[in-house]
C-alpha atoms as a PDB file:
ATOM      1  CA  UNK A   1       0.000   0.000   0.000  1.00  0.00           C
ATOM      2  CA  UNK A   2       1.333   3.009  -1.370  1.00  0.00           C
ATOM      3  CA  UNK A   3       1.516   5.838   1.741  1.00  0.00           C
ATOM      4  CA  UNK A   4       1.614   9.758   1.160  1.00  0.00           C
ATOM      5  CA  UNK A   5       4.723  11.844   3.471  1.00  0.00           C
ATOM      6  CA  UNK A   6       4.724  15.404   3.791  1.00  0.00           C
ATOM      7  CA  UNK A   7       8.337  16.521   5.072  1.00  0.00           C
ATOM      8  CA  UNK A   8       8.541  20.105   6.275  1.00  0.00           C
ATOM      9  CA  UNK A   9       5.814  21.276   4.695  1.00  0.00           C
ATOM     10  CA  UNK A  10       4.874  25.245   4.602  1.00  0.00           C
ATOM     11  CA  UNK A  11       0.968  26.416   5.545  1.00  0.00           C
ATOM     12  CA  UNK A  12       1.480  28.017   2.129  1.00  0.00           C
ATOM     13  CA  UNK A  13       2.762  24.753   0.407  1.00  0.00           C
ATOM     14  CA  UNK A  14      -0.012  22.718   1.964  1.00  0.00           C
ATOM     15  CA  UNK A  15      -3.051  23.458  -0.301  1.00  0.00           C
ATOM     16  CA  UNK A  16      -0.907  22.974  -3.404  1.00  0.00           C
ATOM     17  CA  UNK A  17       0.762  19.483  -1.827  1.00  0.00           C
ATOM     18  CA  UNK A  18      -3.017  18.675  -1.212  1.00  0.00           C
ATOM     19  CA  UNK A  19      -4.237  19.548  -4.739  1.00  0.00           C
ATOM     20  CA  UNK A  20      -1.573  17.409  -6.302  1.00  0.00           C
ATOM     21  CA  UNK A  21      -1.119  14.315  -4.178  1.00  0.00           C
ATOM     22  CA  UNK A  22      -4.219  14.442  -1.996  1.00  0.00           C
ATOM     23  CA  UNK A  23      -4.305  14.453   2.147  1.00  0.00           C
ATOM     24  CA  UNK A  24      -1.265  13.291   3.390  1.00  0.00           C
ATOM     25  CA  UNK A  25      -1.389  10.038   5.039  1.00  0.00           C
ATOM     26  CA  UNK A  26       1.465  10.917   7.392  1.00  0.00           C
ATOM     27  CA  UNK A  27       3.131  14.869   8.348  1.00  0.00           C
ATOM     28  CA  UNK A  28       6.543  15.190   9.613  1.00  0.00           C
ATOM     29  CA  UNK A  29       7.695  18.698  10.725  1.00  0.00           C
ATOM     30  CA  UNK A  30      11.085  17.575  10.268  1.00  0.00           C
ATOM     31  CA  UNK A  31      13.116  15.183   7.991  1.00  0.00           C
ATOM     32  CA  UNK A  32      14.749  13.056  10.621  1.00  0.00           C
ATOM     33  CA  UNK A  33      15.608   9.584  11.262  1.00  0.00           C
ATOM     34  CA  UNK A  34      12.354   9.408  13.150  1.00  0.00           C
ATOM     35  CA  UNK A  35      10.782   9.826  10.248  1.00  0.00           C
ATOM     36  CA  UNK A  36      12.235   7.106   7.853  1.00  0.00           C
ATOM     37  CA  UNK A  37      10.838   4.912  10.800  1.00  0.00           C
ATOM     38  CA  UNK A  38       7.789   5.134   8.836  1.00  0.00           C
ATOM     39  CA  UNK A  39       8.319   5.555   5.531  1.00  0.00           C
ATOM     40  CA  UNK A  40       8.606   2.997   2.749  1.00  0.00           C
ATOM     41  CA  UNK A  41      11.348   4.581   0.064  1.00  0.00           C
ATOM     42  CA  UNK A  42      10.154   1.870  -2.492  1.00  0.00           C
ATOM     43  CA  UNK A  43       6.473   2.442  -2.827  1.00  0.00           C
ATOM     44  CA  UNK A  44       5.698   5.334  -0.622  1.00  0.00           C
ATOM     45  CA  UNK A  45       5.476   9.186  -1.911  1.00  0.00           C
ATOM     46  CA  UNK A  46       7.716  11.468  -0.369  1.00  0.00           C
ATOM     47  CA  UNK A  47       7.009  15.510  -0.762  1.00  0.00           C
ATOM     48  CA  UNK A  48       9.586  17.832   0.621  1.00  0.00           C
ATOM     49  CA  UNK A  49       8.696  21.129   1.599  1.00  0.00           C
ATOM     50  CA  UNK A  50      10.397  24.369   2.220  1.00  0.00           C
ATOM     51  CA  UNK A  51      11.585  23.247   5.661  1.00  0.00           C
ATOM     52  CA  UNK A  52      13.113  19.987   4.905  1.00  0.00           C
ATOM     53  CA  UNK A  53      16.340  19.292   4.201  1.00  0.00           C
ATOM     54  CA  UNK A  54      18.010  16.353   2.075  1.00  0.00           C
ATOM     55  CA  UNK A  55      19.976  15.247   4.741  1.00  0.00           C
ATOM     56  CA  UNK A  56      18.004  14.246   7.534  1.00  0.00           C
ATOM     57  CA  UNK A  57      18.674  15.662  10.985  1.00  0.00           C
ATOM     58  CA  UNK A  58      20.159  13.384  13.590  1.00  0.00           C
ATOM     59  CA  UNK A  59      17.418  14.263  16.415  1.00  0.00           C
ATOM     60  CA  UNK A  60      14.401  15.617  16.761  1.00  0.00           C
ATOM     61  CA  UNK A  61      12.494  16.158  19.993  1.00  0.00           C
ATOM     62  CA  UNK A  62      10.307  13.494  20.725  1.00  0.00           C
ATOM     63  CA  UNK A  63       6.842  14.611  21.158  1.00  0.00           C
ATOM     64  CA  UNK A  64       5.393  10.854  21.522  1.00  0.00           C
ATOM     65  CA  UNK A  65       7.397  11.078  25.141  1.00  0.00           C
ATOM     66  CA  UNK A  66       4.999  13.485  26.364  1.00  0.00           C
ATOM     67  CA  UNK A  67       2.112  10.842  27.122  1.00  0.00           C
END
């Protein structure tokens, strides 16, 4: 199953991400190795925004710790 990413996506990129590929199945703020936890690099689409970076970052806070 083919998943949609948005990586560092803009308010002001979102309606034209969401025009082209539809509602993202999964939004990360940042590209970091967090994120390629859930991402599928042979079938799954991968937008980059604005805020994103090729290289991914090495760490990201880790909001999921809050709970």
């Amino acid at each position: 199953m083919t998943c949609v990413h948005f990586i560092g996506i803009t308010d002001r990129q979102l309606d034209s991400a969401e025009r082209v590929w539809g509602s993202a199945d999964f939004t990360h703020m940042w590209h970091d190795w967090r994120s390629h936890g859930d991402i599928d690099w042979d079938v799954d689409i991968v937008v980059f925004g604005d805020r994103a970076k090729e290289e991914p970052l090495q760490w990201t806070w880790q909001d999921h710790e809050l709970q």
